[in-house]
PDB file of N, CA and C in Angstrom:
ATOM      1  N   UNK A   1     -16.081   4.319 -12.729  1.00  0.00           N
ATOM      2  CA  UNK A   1     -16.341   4.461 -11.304  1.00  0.00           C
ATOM      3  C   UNK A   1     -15.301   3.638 -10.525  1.00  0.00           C
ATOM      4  N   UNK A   2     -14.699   4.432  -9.915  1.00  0.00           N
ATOM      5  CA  UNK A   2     -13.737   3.847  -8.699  1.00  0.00           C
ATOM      6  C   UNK A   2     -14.040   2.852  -7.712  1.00  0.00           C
ATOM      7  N   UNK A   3     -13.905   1.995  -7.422  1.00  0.00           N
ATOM      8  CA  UNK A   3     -14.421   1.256  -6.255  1.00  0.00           C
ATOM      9  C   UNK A   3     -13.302   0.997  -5.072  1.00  0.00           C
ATOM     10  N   UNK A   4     -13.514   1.270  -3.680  1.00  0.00           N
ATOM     11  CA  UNK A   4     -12.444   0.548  -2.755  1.00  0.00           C
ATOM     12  C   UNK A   4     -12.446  -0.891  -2.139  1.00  0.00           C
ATOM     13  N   UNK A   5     -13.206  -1.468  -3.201  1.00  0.00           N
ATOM     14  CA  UNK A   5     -12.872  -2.913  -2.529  1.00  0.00           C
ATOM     15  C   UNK A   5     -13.149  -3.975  -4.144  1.00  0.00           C
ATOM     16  N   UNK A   6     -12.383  -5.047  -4.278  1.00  0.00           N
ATOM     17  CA  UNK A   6     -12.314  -5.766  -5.267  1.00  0.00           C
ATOM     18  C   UNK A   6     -13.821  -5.827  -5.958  1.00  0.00           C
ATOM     19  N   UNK A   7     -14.256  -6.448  -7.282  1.00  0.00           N
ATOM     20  CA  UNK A   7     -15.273  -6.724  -7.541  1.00  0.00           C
ATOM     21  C   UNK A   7     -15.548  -8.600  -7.322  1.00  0.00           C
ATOM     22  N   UNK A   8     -14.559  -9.163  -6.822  1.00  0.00           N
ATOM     23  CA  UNK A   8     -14.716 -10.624  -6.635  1.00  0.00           C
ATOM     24  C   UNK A   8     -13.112 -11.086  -6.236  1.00  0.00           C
ATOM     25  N   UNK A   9     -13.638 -12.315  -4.697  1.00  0.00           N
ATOM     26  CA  UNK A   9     -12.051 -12.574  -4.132  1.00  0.00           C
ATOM     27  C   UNK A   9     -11.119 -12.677  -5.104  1.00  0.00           C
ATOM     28  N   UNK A  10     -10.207 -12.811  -4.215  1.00  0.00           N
ATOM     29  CA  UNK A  10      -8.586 -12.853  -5.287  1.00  0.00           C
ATOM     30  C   UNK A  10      -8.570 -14.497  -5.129  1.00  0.00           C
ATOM     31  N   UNK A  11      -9.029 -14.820  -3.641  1.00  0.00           N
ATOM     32  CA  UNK A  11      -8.423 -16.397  -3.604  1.00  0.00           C
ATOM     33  C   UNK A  11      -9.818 -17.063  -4.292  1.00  0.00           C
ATOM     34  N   UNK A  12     -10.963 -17.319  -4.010  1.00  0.00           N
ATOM     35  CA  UNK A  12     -12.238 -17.772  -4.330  1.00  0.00           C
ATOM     36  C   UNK A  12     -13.047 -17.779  -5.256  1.00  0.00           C
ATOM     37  N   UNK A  13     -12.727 -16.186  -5.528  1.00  0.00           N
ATOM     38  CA  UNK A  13     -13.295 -15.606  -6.744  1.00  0.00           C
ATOM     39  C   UNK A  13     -15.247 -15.905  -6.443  1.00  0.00           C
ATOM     40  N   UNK A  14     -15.157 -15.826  -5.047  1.00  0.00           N
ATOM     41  CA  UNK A  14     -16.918 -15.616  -4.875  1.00  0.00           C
ATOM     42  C   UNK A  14     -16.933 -14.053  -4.758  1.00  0.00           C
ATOM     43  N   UNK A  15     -18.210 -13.546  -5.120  1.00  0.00           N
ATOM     44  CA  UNK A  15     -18.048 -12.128  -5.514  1.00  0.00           C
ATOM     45  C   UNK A  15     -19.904 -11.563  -5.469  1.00  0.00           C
ATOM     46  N   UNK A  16     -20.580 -12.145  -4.901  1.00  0.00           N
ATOM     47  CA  UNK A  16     -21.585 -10.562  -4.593  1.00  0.00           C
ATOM     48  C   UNK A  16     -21.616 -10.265  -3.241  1.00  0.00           C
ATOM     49  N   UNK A  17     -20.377  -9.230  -3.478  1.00  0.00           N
ATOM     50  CA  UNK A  17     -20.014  -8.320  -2.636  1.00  0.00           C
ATOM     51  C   UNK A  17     -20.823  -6.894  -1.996  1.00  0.00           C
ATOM     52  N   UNK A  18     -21.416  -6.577  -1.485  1.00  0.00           N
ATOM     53  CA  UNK A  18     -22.373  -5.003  -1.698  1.00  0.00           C
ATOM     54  C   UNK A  18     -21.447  -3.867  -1.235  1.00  0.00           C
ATOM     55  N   UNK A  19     -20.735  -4.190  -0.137  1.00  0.00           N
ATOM     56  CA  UNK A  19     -20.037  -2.850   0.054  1.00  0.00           C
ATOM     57  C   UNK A  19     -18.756  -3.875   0.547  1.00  0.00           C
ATOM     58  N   UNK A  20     -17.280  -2.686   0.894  1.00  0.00           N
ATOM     59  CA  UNK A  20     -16.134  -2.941   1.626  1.00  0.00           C
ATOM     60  C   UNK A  20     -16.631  -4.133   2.888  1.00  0.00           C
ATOM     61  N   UNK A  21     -16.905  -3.736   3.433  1.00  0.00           N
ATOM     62  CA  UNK A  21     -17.387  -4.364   4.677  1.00  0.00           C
ATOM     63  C   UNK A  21     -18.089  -5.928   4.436  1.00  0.00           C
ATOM     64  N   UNK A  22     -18.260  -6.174   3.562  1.00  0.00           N
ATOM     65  CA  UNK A  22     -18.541  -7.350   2.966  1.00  0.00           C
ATOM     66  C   UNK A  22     -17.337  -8.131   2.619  1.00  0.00           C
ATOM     67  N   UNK A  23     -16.712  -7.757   1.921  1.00  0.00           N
ATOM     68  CA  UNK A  23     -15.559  -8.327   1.369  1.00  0.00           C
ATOM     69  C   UNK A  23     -14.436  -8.469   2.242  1.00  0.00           C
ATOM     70  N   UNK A  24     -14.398  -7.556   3.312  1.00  0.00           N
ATOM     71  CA  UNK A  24     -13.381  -7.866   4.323  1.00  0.00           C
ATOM     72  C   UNK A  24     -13.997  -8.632   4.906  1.00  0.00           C
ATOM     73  N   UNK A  25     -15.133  -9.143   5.603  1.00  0.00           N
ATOM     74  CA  UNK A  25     -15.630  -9.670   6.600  1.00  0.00           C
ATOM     75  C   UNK A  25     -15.520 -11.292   5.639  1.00  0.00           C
ATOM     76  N   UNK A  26     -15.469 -10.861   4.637  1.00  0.00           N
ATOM     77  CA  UNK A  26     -14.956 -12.397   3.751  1.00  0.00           C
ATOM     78  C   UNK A  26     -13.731 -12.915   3.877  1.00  0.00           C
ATOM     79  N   UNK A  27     -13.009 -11.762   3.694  1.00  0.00           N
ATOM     80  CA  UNK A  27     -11.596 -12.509   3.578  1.00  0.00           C
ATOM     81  C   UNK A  27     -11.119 -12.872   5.184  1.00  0.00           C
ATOM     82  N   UNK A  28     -11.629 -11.963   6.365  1.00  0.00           N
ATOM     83  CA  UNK A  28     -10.702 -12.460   7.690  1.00  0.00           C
ATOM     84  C   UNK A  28     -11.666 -13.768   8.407  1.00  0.00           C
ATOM     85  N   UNK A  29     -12.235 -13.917   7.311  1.00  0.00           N
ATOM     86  CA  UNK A  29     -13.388 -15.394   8.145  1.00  0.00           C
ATOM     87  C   UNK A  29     -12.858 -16.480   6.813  1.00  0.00           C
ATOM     88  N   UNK A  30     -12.338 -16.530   5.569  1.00  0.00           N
ATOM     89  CA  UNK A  30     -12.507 -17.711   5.129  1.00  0.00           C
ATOM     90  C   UNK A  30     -11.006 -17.564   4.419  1.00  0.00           C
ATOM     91  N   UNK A  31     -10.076 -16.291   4.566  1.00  0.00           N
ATOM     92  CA  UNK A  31      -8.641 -16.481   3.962  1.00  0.00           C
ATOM     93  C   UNK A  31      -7.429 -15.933   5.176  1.00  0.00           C
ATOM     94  N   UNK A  32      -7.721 -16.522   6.481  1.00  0.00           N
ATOM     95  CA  UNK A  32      -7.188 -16.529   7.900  1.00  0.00           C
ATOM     96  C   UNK A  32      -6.048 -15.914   7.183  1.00  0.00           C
ATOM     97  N   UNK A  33      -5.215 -14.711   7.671  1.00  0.00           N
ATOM     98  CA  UNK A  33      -3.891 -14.874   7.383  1.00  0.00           C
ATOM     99  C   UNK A  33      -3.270 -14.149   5.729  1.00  0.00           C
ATOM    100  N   UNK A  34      -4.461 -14.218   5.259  1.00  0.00           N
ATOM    101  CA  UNK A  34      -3.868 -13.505   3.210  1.00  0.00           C
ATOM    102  C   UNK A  34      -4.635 -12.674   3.188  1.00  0.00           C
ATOM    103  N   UNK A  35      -3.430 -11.425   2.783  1.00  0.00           N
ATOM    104  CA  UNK A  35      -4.201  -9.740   2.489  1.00  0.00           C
ATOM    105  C   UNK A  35      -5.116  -9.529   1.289  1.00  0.00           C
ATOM    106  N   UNK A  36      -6.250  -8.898   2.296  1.00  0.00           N
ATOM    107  CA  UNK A  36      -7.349  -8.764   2.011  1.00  0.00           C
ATOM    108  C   UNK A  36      -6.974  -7.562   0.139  1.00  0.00           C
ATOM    109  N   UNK A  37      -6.129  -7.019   0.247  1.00  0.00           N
ATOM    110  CA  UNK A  37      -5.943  -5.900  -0.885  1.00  0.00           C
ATOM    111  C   UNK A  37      -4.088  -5.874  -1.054  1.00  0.00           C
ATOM    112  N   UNK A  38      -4.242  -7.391  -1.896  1.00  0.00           N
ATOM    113  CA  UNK A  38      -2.497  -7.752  -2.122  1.00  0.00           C
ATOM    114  C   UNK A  38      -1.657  -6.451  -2.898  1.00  0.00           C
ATOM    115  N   UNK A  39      -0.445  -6.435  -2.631  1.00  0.00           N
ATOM    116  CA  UNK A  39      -0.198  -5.462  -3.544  1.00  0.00           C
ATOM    117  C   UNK A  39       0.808  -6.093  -4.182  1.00  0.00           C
ATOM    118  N   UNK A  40       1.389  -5.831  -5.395  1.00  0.00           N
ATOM    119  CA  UNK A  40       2.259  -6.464  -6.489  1.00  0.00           C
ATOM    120  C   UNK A  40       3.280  -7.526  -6.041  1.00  0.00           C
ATOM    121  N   UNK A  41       3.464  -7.314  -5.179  1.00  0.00           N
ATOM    122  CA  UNK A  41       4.477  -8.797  -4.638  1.00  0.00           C
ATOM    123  C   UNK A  41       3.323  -9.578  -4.270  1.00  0.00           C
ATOM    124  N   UNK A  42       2.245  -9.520  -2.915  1.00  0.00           N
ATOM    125  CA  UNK A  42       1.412  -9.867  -3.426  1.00  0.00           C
ATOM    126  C   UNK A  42       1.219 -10.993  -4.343  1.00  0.00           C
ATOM    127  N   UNK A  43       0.568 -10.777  -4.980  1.00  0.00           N
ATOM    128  CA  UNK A  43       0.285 -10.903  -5.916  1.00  0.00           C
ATOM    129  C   UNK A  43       0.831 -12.118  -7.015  1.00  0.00           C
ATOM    130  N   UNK A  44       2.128 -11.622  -6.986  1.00  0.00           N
ATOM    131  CA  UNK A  44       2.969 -12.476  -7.511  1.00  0.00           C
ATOM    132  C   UNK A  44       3.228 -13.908  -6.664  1.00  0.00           C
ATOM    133  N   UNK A  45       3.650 -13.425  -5.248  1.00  0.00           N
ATOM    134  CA  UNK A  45       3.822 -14.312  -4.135  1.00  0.00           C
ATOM    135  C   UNK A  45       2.913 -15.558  -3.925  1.00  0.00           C
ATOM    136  N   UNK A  46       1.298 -15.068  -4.388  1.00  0.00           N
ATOM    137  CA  UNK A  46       0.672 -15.913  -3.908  1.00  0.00           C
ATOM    138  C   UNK A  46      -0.097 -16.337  -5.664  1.00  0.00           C
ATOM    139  N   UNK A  47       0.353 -15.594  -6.611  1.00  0.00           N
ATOM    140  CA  UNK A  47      -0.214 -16.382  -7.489  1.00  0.00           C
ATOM    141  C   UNK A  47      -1.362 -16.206  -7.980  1.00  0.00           C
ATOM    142  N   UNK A  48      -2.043 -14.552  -7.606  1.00  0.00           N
ATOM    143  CA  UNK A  48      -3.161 -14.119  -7.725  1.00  0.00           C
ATOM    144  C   UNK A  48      -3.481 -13.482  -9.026  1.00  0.00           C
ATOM    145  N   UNK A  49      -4.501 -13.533  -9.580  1.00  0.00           N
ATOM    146  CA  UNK A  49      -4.800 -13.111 -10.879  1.00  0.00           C
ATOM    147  C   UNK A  49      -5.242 -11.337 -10.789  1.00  0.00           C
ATOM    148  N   UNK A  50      -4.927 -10.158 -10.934  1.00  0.00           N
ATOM    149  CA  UNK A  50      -4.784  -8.762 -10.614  1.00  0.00           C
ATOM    150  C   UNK A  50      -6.320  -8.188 -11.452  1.00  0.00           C
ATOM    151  N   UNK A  51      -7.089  -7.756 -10.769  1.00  0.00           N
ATOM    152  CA  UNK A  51      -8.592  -7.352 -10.823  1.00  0.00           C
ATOM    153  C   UNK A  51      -8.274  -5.584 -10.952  1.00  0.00           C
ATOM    154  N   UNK A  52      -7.514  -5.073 -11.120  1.00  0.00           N
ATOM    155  CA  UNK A  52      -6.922  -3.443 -11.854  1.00  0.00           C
ATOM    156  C   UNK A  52      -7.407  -2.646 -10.788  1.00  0.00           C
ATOM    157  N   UNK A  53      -6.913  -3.254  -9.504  1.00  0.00           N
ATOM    158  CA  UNK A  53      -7.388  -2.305  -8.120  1.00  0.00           C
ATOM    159  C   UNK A  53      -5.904  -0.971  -8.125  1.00  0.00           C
ATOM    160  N   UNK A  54      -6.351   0.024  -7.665  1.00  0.00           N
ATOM    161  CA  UNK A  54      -5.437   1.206  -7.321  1.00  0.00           C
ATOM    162  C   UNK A  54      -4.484   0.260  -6.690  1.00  0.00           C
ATOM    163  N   UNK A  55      -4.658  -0.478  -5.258  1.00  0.00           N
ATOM    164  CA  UNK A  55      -3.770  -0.770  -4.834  1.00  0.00           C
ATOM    165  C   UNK A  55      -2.726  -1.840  -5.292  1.00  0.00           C
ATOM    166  N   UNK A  56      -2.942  -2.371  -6.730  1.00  0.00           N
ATOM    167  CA  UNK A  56      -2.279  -3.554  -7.142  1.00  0.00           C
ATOM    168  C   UNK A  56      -1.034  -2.729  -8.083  1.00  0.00           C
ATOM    169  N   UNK A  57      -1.043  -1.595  -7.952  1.00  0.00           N
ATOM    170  CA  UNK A  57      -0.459  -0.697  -8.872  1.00  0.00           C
ATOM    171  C   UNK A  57       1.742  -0.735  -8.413  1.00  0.00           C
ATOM    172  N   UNK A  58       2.413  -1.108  -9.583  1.00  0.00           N
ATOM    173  CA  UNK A  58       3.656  -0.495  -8.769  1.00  0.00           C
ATOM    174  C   UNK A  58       4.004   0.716  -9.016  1.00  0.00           C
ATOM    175  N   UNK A  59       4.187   1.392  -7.677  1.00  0.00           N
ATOM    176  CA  UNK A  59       4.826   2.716  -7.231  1.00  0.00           C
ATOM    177  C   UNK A  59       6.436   2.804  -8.033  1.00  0.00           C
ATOM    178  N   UNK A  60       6.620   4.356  -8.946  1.00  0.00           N
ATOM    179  CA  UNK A  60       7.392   4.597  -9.211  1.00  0.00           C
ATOM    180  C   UNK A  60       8.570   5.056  -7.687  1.00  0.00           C
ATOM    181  N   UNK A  61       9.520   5.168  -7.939  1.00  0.00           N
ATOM    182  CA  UNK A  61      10.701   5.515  -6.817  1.00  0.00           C
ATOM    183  C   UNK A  61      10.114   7.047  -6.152  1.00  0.00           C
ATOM    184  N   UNK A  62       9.787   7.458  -7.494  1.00  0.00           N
ATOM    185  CA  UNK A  62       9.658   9.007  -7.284  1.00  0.00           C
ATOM    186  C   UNK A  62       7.827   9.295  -5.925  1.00  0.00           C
ATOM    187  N   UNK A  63       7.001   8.173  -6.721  1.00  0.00           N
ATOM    188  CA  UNK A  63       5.771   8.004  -5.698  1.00  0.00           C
ATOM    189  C   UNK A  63       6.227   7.697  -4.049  1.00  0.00           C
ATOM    190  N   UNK A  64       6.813   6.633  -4.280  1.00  0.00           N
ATOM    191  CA  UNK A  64       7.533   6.111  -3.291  1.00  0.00           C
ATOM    192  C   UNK A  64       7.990   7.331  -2.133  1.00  0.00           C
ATOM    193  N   UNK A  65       8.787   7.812  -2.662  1.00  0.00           N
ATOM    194  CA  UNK A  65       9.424   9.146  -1.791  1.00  0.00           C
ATOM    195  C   UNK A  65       8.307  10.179  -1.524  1.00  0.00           C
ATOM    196  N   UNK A  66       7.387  10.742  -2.300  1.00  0.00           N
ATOM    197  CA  UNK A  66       6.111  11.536  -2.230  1.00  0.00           C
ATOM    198  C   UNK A  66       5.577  10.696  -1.077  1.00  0.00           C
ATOM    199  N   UNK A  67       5.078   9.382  -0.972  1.00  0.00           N
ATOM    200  CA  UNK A  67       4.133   8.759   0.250  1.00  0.00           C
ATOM    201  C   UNK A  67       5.098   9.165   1.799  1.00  0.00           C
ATOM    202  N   UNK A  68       6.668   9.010   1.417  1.00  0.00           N
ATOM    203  CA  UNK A  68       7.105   8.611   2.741  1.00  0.00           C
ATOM    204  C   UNK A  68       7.031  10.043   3.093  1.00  0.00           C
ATOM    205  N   UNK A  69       7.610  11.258   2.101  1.00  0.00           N
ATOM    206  CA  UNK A  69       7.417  12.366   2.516  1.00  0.00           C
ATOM    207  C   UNK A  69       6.019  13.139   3.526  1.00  0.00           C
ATOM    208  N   UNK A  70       5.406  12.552   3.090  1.00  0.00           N
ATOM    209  CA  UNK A  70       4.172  12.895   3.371  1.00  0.00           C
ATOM    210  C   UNK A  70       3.195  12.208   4.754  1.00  0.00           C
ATOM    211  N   UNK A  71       3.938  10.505   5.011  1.00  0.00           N
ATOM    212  CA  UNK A  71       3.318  10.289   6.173  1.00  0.00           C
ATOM    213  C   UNK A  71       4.638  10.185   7.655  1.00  0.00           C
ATOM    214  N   UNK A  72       5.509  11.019   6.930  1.00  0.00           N
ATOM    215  CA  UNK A  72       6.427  10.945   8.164  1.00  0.00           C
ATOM    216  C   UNK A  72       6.316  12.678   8.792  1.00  0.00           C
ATOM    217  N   UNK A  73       6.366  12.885  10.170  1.00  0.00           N
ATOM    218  CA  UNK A  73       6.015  13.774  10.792  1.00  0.00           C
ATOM    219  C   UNK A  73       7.875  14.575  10.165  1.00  0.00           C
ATOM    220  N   UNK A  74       7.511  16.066  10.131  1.00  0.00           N
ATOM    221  CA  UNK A  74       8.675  17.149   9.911  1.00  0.00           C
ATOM    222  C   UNK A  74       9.319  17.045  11.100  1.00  0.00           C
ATOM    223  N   UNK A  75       9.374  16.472  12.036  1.00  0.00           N
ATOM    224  CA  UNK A  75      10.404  16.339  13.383  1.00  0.00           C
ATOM    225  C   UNK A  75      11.450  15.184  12.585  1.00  0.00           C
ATOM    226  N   UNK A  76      10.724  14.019  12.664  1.00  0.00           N
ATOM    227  CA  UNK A  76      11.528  12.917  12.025  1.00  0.00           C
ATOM    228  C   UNK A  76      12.060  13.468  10.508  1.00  0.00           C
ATOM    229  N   UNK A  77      11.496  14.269  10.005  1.00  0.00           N
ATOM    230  CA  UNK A  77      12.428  13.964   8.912  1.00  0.00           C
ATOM    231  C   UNK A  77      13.626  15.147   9.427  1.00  0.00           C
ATOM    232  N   UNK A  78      13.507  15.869  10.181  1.00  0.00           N
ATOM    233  CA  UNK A  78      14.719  16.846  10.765  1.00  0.00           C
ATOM    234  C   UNK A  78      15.276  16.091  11.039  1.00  0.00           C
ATOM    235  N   UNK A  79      15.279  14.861  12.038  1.00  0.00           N
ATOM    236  CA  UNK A  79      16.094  14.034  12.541  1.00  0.00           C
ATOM    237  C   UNK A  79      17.292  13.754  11.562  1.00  0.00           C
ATOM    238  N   UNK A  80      16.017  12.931  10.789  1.00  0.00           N
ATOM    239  CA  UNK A  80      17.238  11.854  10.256  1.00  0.00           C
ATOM    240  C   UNK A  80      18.183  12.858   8.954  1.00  0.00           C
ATOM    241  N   UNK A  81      17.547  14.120   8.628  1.00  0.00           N
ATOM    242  CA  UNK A  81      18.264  15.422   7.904  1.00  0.00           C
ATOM    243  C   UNK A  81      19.836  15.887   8.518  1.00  0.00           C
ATOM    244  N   UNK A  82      19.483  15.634   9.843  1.00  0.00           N
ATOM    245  CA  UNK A  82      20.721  16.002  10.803  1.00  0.00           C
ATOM    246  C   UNK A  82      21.736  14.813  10.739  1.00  0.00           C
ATOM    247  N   UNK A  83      21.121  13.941  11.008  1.00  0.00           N
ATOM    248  CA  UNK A  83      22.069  12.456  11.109  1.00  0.00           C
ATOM    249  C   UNK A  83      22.892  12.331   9.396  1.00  0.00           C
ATOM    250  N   UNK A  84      22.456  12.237   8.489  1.00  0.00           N
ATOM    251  CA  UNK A  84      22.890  12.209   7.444  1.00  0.00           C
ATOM    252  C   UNK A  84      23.467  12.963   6.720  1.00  0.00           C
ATOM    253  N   UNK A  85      23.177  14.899   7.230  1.00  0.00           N
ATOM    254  CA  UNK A  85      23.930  15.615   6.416  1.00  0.00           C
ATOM    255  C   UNK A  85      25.031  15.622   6.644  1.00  0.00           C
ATOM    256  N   UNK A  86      26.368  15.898   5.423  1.00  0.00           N
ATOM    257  CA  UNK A  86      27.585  16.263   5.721  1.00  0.00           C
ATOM    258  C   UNK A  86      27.457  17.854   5.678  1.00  0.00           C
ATOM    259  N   UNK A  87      28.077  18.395   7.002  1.00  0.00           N
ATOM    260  CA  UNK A  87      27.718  19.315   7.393  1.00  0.00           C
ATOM    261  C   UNK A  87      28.622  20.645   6.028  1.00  0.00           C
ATOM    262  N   UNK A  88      28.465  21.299   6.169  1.00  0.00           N
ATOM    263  CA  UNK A  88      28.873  22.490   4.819  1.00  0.00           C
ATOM    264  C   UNK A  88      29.406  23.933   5.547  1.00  0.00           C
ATOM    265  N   UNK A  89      29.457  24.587   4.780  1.00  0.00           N
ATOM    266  CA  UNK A  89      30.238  26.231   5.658  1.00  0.00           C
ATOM    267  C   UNK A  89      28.212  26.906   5.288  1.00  0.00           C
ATOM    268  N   UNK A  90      27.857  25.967   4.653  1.00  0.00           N
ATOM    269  CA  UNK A  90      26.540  27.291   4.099  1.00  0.00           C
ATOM    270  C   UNK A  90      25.394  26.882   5.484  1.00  0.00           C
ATOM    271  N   UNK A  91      25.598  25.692   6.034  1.00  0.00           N
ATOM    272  CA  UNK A  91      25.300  25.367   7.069  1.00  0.00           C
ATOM    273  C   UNK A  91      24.490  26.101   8.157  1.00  0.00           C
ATOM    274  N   UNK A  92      26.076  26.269   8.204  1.00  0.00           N
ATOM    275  CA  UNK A  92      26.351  27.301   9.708  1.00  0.00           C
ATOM    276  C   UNK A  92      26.109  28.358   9.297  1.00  0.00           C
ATOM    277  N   UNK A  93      26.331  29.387   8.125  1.00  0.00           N
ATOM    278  CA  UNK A  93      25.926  30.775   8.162  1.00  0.00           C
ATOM    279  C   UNK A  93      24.452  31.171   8.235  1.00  0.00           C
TER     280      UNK A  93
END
């Protein structure tokens, strides 16, 4: 079973948690300032022990490009398609 929120803090490690809303309302009242759902730098950065959340996961290059593809609007990516292509003869026909 999947869960979207840790089973016990990353910094505290206090943990009866009942839902999301618990656990956030933990971390922005007693860890001012440190993400609530670190991700691999994260992680490393602060020295946290990794509880096998989806989000602690590193993204291959190839994921990477799938996310950006996907939350950038088809205007912007025309944009920056235009700005970067070297233009071709197959182009224009």
């Amino acid at each position: 079973m999947s869960r979207d929120f840790p089973p016990r803090c990353y910094y505290c490690n206090f943990n009866p948690f009942a839902n999301a809303d618990s656990y956030e309302r933990h971390i922005v009242t007693k860890h001012v300032g440190l993400p609530g759902y670190p991700s691999p730098g994260d992680l490393r950065f602060h020295k946290l022990t990794p509880q096998n959340m989806y989000w602690e996961k590193t993204l291959t290059d190839q994921e990477i490009m799938e996310r950006i593809r996907m939350y950038t609007p088809v205007s912007e990516r025309i944009k920056h398609y235009r700005k970067t292509a070297k233009p071709t003869r197959e182009m224009w026909s």
